[in-house]
C-alpha atoms as a PDB file:
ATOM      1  CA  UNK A   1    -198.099  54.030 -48.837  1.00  0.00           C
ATOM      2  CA  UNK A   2    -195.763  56.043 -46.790  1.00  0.00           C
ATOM      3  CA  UNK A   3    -192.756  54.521 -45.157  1.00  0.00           C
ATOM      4  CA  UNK A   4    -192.803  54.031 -41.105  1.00  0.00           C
ATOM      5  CA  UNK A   5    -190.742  56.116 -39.432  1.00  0.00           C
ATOM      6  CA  UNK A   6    -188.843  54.694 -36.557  1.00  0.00           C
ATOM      7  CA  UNK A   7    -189.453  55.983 -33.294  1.00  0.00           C
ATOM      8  CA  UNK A   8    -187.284  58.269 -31.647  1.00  0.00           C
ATOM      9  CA  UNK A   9    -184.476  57.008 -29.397  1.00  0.00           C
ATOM     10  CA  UNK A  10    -184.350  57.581 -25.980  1.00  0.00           C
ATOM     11  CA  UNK A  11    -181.722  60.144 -24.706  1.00  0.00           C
ATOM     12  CA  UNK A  12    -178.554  58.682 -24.057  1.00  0.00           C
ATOM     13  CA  UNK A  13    -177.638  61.526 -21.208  1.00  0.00           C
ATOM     14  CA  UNK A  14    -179.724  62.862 -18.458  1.00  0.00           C
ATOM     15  CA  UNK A  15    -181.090  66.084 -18.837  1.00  0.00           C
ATOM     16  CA  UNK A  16    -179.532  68.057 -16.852  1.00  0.00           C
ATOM     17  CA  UNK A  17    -181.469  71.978 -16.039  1.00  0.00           C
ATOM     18  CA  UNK A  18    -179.199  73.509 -13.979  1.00  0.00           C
ATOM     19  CA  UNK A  19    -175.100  73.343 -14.002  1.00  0.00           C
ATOM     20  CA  UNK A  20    -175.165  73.810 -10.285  1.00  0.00           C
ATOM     21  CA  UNK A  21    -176.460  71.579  -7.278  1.00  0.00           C
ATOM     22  CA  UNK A  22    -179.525  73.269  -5.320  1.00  0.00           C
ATOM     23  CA  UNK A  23    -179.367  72.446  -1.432  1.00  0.00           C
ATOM     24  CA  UNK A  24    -182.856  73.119  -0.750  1.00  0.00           C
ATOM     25  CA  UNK A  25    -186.112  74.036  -1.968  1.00  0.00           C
ATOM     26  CA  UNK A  26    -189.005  76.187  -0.049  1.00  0.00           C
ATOM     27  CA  UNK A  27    -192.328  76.734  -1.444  1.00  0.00           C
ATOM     28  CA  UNK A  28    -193.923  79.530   0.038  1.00  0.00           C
ATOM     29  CA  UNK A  29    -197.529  78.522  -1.687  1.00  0.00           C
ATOM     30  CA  UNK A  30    -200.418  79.468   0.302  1.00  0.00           C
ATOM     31  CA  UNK A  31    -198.637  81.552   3.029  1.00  0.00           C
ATOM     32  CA  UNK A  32    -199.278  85.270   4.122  1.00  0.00           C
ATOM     33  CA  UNK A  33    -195.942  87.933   3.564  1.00  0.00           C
ATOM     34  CA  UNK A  34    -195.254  87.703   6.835  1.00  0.00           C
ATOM     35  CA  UNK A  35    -195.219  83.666   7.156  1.00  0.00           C
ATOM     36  CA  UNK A  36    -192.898  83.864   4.059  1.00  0.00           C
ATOM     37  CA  UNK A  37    -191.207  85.889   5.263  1.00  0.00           C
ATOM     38  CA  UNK A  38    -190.268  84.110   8.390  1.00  0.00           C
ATOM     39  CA  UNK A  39    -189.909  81.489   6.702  1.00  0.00           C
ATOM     40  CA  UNK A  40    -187.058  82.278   4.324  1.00  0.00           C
ATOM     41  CA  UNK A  41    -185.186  83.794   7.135  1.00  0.00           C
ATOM     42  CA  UNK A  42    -185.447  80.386   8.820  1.00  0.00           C
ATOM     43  CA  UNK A  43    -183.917  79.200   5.692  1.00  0.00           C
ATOM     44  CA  UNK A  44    -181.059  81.441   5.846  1.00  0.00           C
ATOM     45  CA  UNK A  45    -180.348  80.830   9.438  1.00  0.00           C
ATOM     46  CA  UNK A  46    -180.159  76.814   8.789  1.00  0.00           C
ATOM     47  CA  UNK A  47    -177.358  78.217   5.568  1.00  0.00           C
ATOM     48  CA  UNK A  48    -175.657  80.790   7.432  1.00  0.00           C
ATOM     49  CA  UNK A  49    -172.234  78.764   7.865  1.00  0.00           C
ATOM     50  CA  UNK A  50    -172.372  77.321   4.573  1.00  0.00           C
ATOM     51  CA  UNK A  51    -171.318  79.905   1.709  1.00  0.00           C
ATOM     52  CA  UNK A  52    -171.886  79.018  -1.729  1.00  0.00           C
ATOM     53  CA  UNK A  53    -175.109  77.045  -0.999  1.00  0.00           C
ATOM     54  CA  UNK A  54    -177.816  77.479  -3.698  1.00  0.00           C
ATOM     55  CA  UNK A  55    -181.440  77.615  -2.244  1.00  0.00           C
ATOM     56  CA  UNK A  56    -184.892  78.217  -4.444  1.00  0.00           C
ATOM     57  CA  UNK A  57    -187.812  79.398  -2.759  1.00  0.00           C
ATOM     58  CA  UNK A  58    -190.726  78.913  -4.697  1.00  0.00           C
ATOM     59  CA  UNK A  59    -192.820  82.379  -4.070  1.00  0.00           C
ATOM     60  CA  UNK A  60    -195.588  81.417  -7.472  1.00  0.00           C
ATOM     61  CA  UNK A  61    -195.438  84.191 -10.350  1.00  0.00           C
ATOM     62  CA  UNK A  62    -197.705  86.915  -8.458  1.00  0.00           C
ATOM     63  CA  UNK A  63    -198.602  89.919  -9.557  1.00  0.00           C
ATOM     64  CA  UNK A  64    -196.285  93.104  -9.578  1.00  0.00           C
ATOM     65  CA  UNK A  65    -198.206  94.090  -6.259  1.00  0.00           C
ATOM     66  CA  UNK A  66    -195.355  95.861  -3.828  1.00  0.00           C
ATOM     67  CA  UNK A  67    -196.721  93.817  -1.478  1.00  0.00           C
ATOM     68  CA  UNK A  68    -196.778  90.555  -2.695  1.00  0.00           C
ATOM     69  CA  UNK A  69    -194.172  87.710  -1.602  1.00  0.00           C
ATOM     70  CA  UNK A  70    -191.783  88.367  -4.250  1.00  0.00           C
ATOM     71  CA  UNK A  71    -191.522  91.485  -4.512  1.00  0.00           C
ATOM     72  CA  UNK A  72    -191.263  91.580  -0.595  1.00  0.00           C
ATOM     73  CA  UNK A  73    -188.647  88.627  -1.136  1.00  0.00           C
ATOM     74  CA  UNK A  74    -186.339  90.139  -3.073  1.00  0.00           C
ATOM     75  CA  UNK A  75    -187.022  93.725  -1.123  1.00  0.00           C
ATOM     76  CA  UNK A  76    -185.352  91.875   1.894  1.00  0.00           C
ATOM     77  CA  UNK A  77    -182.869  90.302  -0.293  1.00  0.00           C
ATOM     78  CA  UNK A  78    -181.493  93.738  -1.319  1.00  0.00           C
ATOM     79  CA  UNK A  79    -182.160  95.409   1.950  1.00  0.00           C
ATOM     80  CA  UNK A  80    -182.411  92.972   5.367  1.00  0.00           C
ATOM     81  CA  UNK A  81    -180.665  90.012   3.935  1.00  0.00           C
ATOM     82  CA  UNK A  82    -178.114  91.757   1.977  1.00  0.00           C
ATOM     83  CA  UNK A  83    -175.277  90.608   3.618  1.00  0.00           C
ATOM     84  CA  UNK A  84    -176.639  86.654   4.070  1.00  0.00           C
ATOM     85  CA  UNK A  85    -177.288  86.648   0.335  1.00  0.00           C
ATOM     86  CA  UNK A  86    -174.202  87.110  -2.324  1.00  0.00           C
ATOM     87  CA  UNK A  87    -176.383  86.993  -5.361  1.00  0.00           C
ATOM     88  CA  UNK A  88    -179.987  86.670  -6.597  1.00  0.00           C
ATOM     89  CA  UNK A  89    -182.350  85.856  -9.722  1.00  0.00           C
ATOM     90  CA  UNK A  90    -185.854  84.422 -10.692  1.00  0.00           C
ATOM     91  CA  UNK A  91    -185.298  81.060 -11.786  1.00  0.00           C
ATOM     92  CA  UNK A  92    -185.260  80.768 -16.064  1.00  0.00           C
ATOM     93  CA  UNK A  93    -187.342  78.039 -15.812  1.00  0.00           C
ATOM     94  CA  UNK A  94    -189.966  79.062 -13.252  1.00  0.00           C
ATOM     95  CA  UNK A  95    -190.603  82.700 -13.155  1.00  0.00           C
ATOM     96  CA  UNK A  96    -192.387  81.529  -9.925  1.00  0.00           C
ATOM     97  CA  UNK A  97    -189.611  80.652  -8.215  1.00  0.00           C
ATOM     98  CA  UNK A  98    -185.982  82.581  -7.040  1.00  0.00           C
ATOM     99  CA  UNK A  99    -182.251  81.276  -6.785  1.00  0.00           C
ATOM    100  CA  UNK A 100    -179.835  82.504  -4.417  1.00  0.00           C
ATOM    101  CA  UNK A 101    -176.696  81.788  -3.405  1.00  0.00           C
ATOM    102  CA  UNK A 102    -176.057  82.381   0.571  1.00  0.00           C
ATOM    103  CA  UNK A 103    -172.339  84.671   1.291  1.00  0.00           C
ATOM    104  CA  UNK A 104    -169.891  83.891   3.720  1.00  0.00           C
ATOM    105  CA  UNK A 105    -170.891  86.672   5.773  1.00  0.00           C
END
């Protein structure tokens, strides 16, 4: 007979996934470019006077298309938003989604 194992304890820490605080989340699921688009400016506008806030729009994990929302995300990220935005990235644990921090600018 084998011996019971005991079950596993639960963690005594919360998990944590990022080591920063995000500020806000939009999920652009189910809107054309051009409504994302809008819609992540709106974002920006509401974070303009508040540098060093993290945002993550959710923009799904589309295909490489140069005109899908990501890629036309982070085309105005480098180019239209450049200045509103101090740094980028795809999330690491949803290639769906992007993190950004807003500049002082």
């Amino acid at each position: 007979m084998a011996p019971k194992r005991k079950p596993a304890a639960a963690p005594t820490h919360p998990i944590v996934l990022y080591d920063f605080k995000i500020d806000e989340e939009l999920d652009l699921h189910g809107m054309a470019v051009d409504e994302a688009m809008a819609a992540a400016e709106e974002l920006l506008d509401r974070y303009q006077k508040r540098p060093g806030a993290v945002l993550r729009v959710v923009h799904g994990s589309s295909n490489s298309a140069p005109n899908s929302i990501r890629k036309s995300l982070h085309r105005n990220f480098d180019t239209v938003w450049k200045r509103r935005i101090k740094r980028y990235r795809l999330d690491i644990l949803n290639p769906g989604a992007t993190l950004l921090e807003v500049s002082g600018a």
